[in-house]
PDB file of N, CA and C in Angstrom:
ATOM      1  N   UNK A   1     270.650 379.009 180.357  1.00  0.00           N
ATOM      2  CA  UNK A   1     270.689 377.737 181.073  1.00  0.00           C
ATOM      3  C   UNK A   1     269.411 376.969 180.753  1.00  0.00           C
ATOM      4  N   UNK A   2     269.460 375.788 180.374  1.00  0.00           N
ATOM      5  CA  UNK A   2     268.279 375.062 180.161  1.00  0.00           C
ATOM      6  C   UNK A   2     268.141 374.255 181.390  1.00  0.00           C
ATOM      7  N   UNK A   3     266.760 373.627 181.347  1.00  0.00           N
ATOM      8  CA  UNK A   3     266.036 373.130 182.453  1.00  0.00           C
ATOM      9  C   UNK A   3     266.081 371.808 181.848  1.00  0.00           C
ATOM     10  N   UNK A   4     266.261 370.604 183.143  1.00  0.00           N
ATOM     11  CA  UNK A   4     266.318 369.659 182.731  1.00  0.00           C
ATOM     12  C   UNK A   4     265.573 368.911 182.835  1.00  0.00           C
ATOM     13  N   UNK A   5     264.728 368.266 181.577  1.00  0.00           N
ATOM     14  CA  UNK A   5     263.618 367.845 180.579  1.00  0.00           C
ATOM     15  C   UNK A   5     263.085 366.771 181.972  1.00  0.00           C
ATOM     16  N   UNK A   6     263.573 365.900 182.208  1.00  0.00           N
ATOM     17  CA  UNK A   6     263.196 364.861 183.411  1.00  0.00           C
ATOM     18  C   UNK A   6     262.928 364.961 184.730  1.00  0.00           C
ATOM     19  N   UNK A   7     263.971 366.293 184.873  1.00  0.00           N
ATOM     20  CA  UNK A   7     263.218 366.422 186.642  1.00  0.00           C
ATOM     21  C   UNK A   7     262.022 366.650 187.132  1.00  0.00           C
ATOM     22  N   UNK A   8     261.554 365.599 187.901  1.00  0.00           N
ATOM     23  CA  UNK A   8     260.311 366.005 188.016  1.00  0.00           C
ATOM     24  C   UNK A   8     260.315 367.191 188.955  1.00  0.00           C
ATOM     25  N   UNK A   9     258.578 367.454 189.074  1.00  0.00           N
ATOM     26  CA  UNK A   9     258.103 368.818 189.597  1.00  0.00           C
ATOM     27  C   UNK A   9     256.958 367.867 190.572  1.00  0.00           C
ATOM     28  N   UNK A  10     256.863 368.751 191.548  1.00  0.00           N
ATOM     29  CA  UNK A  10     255.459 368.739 192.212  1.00  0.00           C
ATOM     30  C   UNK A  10     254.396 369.904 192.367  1.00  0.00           C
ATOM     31  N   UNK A  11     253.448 369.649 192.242  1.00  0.00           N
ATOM     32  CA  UNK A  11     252.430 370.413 192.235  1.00  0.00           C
ATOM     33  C   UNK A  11     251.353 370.432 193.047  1.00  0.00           C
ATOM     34  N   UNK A  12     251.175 371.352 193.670  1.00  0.00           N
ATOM     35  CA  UNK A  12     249.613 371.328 194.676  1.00  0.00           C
ATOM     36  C   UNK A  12     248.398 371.590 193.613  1.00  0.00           C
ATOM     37  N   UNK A  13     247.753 370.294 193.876  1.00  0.00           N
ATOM     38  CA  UNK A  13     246.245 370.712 193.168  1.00  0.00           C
ATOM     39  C   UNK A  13     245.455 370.674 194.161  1.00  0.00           C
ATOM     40  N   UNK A  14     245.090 372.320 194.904  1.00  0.00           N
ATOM     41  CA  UNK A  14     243.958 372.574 195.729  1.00  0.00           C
ATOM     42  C   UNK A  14     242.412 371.683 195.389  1.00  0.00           C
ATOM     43  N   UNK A  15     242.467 371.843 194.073  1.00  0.00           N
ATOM     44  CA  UNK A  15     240.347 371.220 193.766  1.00  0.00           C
ATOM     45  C   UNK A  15     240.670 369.892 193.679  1.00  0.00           C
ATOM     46  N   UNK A  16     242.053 369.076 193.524  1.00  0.00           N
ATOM     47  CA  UNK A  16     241.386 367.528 193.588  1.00  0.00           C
ATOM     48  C   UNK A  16     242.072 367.384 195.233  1.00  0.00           C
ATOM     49  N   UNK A  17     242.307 368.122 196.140  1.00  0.00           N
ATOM     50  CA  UNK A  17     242.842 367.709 196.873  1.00  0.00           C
ATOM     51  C   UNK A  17     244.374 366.496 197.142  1.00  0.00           C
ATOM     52  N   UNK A  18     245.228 367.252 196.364  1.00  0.00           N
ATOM     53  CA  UNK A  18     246.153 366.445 195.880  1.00  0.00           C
ATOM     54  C   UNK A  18     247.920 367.075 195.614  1.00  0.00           C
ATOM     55  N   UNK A  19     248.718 366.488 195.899  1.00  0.00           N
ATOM     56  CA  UNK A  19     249.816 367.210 195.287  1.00  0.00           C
ATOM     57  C   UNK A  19     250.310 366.109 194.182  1.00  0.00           C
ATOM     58  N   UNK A  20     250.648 366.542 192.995  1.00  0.00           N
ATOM     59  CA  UNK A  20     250.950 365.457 191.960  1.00  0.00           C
ATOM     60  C   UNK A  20     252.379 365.363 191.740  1.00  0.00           C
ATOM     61  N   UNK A  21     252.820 364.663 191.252  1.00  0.00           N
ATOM     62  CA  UNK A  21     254.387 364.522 190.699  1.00  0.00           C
ATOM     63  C   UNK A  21     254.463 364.307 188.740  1.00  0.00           C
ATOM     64  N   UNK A  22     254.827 365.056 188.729  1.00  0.00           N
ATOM     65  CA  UNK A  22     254.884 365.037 186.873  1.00  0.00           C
ATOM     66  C   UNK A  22     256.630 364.848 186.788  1.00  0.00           C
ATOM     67  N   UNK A  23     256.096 363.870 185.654  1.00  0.00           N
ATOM     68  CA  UNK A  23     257.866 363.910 184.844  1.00  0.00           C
ATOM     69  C   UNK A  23     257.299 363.989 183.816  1.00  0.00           C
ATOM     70  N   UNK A  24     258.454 364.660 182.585  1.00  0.00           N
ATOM     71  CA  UNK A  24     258.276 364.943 181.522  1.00  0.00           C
ATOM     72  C   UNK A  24     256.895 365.503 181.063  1.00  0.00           C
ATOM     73  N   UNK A  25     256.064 366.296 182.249  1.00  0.00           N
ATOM     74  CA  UNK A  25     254.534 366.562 182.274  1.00  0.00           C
ATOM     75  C   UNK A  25     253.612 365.590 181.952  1.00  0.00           C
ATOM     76  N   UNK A  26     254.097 364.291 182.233  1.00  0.00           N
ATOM     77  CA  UNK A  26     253.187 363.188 182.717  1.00  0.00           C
ATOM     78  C   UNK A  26     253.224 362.977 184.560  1.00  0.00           C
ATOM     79  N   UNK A  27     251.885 362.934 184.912  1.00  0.00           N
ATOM     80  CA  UNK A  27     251.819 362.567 186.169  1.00  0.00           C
ATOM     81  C   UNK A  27     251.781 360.905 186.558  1.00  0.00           C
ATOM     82  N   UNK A  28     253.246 361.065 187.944  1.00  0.00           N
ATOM     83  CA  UNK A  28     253.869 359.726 187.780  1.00  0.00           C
ATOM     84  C   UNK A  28     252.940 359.542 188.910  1.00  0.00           C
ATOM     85  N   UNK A  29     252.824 359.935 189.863  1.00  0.00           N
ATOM     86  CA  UNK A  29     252.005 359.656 191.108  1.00  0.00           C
ATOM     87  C   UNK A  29     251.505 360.763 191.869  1.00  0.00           C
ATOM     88  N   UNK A  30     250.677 360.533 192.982  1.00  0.00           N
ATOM     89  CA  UNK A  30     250.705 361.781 193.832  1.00  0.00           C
ATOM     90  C   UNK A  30     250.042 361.424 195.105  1.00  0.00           C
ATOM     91  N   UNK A  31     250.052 362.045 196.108  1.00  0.00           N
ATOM     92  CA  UNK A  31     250.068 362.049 197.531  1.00  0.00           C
ATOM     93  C   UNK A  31     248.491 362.999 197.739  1.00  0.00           C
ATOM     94  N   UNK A  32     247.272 362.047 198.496  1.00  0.00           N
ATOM     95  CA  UNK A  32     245.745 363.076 198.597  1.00  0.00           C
ATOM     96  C   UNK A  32     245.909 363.334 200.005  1.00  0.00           C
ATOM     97  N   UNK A  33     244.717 364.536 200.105  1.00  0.00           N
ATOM     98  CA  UNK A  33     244.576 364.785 201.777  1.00  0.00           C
ATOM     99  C   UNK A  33     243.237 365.195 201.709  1.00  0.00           C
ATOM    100  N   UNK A  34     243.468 366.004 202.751  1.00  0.00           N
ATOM    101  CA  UNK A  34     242.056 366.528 203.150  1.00  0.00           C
ATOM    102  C   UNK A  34     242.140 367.554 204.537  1.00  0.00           C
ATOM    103  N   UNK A  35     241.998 368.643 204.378  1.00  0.00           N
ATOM    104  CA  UNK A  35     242.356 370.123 205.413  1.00  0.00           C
ATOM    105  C   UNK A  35     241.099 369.646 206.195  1.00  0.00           C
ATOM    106  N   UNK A  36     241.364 370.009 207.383  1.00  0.00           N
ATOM    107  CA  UNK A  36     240.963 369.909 208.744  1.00  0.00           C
ATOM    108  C   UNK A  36     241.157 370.884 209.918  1.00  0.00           C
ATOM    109  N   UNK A  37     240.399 371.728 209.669  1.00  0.00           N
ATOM    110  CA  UNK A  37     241.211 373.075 210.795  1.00  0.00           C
ATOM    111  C   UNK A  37     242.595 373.471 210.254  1.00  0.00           C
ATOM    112  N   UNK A  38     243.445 373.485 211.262  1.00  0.00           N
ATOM    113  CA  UNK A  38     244.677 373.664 210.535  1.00  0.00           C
ATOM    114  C   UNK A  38     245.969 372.614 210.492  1.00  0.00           C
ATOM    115  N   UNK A  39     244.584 371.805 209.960  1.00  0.00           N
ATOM    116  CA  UNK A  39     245.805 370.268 210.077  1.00  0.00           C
ATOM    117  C   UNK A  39     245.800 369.700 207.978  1.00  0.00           C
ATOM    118  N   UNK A  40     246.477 369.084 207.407  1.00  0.00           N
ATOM    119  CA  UNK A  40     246.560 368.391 206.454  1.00  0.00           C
ATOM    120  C   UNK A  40     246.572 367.486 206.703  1.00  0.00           C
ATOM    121  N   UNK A  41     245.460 366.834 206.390  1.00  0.00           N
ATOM    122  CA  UNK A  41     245.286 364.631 207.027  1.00  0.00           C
ATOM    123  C   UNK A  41     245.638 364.377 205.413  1.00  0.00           C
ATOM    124  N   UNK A  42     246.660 363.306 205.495  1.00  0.00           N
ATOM    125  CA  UNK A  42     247.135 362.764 204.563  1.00  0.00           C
ATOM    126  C   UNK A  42     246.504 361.044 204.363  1.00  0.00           C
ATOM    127  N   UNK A  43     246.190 360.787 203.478  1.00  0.00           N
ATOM    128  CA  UNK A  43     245.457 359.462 203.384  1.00  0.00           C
ATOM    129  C   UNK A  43     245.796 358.351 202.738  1.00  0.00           C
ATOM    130  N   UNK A  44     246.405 358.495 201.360  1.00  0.00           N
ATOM    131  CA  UNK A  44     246.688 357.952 200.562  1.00  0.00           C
ATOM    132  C   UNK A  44     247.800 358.328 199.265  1.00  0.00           C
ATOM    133  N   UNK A  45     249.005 357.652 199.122  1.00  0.00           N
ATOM    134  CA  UNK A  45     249.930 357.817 198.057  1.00  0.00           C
ATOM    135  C   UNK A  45     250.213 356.656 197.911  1.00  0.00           C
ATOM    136  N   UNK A  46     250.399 357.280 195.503  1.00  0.00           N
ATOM    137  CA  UNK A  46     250.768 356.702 194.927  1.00  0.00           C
ATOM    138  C   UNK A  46     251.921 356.870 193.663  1.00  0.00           C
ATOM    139  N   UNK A  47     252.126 355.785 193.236  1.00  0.00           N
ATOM    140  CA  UNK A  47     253.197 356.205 192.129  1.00  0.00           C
ATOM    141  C   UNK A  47     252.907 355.179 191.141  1.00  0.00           C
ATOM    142  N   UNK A  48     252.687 355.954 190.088  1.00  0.00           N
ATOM    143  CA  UNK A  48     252.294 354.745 188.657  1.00  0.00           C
ATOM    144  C   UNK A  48     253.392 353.418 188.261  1.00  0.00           C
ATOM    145  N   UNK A  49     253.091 352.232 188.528  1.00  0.00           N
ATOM    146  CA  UNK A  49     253.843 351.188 188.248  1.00  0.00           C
ATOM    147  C   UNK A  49     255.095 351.717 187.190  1.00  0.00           C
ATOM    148  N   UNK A  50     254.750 352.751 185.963  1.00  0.00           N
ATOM    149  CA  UNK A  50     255.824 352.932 184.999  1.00  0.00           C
ATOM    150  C   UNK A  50     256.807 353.608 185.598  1.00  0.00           C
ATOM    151  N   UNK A  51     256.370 354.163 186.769  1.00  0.00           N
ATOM    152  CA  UNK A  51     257.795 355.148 187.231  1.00  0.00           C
ATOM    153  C   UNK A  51     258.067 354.583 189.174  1.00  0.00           C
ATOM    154  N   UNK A  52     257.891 353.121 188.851  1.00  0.00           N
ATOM    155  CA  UNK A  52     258.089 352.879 190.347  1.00  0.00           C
ATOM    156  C   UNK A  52     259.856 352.854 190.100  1.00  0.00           C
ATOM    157  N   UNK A  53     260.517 352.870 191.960  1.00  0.00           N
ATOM    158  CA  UNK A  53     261.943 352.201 191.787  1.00  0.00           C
ATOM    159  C   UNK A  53     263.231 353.873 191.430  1.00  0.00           C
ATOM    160  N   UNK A  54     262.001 355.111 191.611  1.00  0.00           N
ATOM    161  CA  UNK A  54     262.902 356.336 191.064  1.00  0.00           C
ATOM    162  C   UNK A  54     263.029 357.061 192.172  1.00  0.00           C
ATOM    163  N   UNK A  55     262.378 356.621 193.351  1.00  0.00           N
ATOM    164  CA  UNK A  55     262.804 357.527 193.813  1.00  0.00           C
ATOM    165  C   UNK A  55     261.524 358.383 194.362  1.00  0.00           C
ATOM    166  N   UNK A  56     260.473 358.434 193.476  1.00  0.00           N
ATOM    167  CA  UNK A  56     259.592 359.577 193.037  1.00  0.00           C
ATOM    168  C   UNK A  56     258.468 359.857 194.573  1.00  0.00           C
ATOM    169  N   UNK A  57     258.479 358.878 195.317  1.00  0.00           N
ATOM    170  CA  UNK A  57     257.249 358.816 196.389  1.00  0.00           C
ATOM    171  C   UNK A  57     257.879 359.714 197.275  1.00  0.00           C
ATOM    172  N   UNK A  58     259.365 359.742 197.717  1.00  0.00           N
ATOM    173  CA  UNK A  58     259.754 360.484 198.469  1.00  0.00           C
ATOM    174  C   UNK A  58     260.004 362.067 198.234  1.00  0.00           C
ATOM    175  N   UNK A  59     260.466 362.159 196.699  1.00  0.00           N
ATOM    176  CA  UNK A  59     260.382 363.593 196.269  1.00  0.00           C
ATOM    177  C   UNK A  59     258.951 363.948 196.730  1.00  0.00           C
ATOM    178  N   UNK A  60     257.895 363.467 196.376  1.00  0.00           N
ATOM    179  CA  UNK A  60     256.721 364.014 196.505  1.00  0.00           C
ATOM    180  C   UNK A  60     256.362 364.086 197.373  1.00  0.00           C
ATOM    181  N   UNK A  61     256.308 362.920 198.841  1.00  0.00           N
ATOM    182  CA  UNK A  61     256.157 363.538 199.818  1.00  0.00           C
ATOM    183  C   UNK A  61     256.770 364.612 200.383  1.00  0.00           C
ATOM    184  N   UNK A  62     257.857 364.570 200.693  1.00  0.00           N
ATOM    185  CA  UNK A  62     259.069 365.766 200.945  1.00  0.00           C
ATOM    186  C   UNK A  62     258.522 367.243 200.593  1.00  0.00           C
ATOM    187  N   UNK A  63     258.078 367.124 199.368  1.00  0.00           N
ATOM    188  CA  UNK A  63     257.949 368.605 198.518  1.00  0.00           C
ATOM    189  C   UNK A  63     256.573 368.508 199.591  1.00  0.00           C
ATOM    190  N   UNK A  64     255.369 367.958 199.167  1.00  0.00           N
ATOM    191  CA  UNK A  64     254.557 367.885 199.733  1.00  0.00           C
ATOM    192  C   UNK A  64     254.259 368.356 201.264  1.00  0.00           C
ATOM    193  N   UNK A  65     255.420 368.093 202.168  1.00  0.00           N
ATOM    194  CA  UNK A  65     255.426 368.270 203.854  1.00  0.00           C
ATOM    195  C   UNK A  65     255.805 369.193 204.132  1.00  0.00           C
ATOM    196  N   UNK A  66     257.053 369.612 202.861  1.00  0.00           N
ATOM    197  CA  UNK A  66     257.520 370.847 202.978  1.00  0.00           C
ATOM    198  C   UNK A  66     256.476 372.240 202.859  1.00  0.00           C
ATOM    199  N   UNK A  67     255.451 371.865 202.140  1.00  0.00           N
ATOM    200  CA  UNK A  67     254.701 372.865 201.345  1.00  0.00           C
ATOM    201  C   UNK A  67     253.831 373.014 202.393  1.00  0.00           C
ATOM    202  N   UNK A  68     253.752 371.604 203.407  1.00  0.00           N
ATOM    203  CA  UNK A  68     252.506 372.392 204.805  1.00  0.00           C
ATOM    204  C   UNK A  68     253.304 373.046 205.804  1.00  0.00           C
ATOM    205  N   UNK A  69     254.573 372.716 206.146  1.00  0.00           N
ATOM    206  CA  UNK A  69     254.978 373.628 206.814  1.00  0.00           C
ATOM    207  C   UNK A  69     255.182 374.981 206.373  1.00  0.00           C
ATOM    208  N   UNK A  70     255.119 375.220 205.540  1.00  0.00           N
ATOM    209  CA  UNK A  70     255.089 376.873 204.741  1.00  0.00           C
ATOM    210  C   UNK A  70     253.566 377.417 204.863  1.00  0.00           C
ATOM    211  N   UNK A  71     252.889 376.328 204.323  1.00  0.00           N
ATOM    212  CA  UNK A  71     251.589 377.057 204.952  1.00  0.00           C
ATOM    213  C   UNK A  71     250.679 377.317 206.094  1.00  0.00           C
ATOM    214  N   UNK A  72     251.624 376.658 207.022  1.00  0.00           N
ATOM    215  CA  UNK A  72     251.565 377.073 208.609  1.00  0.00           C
ATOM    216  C   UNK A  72     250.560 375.945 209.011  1.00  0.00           C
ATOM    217  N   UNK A  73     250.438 375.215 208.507  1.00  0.00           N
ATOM    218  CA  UNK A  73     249.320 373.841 208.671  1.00  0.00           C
ATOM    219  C   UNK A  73     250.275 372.750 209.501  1.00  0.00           C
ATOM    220  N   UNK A  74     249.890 371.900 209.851  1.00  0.00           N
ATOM    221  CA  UNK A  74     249.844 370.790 210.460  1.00  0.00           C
ATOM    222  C   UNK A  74     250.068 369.613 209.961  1.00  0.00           C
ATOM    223  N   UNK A  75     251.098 368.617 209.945  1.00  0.00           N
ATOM    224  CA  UNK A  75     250.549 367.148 209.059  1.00  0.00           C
ATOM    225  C   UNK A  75     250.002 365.979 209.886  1.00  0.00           C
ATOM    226  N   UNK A  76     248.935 365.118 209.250  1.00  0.00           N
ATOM    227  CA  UNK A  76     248.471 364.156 210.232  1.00  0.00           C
ATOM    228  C   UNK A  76     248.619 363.363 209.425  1.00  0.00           C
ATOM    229  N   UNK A  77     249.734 362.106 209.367  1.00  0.00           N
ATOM    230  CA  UNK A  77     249.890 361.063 208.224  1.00  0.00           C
ATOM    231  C   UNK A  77     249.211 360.115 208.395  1.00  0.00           C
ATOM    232  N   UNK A  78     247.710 359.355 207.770  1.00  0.00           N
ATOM    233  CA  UNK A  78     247.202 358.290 207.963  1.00  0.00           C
ATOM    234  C   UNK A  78     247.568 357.395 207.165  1.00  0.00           C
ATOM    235  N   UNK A  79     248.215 357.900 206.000  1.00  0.00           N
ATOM    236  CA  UNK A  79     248.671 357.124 204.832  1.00  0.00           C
ATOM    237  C   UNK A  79     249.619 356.601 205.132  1.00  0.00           C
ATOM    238  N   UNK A  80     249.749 354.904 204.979  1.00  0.00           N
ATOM    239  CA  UNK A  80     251.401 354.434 205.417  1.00  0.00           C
ATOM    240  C   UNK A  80     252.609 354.863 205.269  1.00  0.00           C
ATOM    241  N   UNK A  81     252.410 355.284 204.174  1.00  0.00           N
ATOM    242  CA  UNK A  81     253.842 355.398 203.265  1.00  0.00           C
ATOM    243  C   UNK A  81     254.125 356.804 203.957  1.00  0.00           C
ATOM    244  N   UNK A  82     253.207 358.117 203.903  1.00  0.00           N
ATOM    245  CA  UNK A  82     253.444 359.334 204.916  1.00  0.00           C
ATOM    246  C   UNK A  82     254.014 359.142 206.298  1.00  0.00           C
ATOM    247  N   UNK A  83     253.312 357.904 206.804  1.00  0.00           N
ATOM    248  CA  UNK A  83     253.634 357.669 208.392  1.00  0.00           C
ATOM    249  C   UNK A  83     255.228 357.081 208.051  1.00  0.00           C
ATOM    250  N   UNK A  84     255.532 356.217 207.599  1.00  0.00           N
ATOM    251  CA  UNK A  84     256.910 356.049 207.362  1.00  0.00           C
ATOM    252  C   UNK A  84     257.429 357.071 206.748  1.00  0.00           C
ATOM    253  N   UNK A  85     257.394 357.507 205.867  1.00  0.00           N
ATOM    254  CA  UNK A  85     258.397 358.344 205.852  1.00  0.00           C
ATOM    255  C   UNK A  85     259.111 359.455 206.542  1.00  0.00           C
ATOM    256  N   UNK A  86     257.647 359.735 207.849  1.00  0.00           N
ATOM    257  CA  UNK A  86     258.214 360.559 208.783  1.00  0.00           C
ATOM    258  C   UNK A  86     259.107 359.823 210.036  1.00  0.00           C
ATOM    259  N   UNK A  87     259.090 358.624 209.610  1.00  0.00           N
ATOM    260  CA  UNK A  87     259.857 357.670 210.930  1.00  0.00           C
ATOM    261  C   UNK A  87     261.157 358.227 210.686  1.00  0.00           C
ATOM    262  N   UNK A  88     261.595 358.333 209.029  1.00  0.00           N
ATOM    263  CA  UNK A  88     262.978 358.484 208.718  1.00  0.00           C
ATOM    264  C   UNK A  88     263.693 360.114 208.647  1.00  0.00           C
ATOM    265  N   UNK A  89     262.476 360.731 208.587  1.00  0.00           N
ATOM    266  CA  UNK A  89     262.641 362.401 208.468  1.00  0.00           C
ATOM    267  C   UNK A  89     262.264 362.981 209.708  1.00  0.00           C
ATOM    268  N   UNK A  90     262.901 363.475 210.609  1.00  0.00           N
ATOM    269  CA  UNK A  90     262.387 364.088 211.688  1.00  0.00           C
ATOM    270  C   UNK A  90     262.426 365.544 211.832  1.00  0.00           C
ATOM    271  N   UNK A  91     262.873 365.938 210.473  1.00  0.00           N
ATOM    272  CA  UNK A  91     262.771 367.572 210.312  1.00  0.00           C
ATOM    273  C   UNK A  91     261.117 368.229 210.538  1.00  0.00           C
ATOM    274  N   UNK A  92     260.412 366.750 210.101  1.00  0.00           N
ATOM    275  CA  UNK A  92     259.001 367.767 210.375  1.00  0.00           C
ATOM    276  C   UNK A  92     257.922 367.189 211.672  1.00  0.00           C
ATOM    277  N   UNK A  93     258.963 366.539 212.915  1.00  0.00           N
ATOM    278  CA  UNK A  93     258.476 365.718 213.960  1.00  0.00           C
ATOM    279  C   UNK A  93     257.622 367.168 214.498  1.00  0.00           C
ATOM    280  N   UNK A  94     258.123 368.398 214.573  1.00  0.00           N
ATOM    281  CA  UNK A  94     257.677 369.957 214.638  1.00  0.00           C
ATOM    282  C   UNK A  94     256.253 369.895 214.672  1.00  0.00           C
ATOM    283  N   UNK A  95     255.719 369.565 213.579  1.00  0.00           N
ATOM    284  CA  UNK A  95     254.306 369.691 212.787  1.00  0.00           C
ATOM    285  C   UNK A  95     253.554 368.853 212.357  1.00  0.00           C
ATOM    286  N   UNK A  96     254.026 367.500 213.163  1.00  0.00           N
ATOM    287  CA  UNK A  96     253.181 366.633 212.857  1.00  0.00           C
ATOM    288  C   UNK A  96     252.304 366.441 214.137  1.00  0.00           C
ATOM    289  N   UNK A  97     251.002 365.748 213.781  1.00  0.00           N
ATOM    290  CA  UNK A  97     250.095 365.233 214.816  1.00  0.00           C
ATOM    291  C   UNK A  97     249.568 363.824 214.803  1.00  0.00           C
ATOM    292  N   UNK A  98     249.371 363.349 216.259  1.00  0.00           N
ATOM    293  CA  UNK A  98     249.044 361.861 216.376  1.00  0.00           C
ATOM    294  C   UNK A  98     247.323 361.425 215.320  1.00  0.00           C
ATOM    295  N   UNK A  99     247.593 360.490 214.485  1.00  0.00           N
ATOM    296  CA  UNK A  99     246.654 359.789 213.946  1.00  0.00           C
ATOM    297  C   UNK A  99     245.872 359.311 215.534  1.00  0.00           C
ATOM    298  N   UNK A 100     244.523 359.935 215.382  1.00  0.00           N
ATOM    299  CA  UNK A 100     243.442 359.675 216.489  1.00  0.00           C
ATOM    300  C   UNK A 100     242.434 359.364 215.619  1.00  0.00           C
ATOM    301  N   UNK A 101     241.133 358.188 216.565  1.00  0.00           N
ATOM    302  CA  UNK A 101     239.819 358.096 216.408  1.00  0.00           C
ATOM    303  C   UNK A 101     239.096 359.268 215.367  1.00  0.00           C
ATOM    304  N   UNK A 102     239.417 360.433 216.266  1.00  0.00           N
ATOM    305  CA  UNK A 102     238.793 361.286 215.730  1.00  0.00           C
ATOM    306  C   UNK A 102     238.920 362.126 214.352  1.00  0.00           C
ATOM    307  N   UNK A 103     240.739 362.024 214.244  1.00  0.00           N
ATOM    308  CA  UNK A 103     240.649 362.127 212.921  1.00  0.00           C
ATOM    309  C   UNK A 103     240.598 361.403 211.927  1.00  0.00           C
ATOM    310  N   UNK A 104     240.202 360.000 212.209  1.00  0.00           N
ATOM    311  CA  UNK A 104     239.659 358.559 211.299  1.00  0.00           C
ATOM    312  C   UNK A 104     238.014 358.912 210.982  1.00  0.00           C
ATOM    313  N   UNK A 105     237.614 359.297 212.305  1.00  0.00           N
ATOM    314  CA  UNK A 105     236.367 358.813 212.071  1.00  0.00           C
ATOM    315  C   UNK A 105     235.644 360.042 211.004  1.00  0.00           C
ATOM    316  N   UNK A 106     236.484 361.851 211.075  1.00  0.00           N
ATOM    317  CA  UNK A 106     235.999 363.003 210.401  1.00  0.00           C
ATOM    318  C   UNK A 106     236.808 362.249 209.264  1.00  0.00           C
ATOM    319  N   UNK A 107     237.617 362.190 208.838  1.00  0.00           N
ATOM    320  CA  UNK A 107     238.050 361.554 207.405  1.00  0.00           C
ATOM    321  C   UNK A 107     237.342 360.704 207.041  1.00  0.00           C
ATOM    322  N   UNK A 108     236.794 359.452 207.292  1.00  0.00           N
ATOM    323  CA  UNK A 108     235.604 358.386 206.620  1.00  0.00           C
ATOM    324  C   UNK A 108     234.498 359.511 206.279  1.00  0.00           C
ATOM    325  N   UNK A 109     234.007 360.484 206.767  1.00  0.00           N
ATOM    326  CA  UNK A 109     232.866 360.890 206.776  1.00  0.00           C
ATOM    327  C   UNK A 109     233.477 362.327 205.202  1.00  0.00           C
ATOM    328  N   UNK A 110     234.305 362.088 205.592  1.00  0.00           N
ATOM    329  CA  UNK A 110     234.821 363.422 204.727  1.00  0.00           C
ATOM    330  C   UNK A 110     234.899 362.815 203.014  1.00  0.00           C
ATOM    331  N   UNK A 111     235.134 361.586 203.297  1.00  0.00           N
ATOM    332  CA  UNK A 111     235.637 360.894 201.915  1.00  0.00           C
ATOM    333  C   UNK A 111     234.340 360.244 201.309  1.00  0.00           C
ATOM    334  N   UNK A 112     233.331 359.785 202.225  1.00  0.00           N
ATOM    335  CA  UNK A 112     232.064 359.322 201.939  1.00  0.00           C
ATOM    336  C   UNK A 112     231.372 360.364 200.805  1.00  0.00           C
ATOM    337  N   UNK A 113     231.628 361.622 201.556  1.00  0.00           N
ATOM    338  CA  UNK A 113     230.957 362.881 201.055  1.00  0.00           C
ATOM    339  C   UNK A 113     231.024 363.430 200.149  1.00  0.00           C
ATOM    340  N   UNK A 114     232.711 362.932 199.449  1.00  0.00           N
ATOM    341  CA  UNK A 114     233.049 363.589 198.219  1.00  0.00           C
ATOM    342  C   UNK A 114     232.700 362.701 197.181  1.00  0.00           C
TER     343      UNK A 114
END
């Protein structure tokens, strides 16, 4: 059985803090965070203008939300596109947590730092 050449994949990259989306092992976009106790603060996603319109932001989040509930973590979506997309998915209403002060104000300080 062959594998088919286009589907994309997602990938957790622990050191850039990131899960990526590759097609054809080009990376089309990807979704950053930043661990917090046992929470995943989500901040920012993207998808490269060449592969907008596929679809691809939601595979990646999805894979992405899926992959913290497996790792017994927490999601805190600050990133718009995260916060919407959980408006429409309520499979992971479970494991998510309210965007607070406090996790704005440890994220500015977290992102300054890197």
């Amino acid at each position: 059985m062959t594998q088919n050449a286009s589907a994309p994949v997602v990938e957790r990259i622990d050191a850039r803090h990131r899960y990526a989306i590759l097609v054809d092992g080009k990376t089309a976009g990807f979704t950053a965070y930043r661990d917090r106790d046992g929470q995943r603060v989500f901040f920012h996603t993207e998808i490269d203008d060449a592969f907008a319109g596929q679809g691809l932001a939601s595979l990646l989040v999805h894979e992405a939300l899926t992959d913290v509930r497996n790792s017994g973590k927490r999601i805190v979506p600050v990133c718009p596109y995260v916060a919407k997309y959980l408006t429409k998915h309520d499979e992971f209403t479970d494991i998510t947590d309210p965007v607070t002060p406090d996790v704005l104000q440890w994220l500015d300080a977290e992102l300054a730092s890197s």
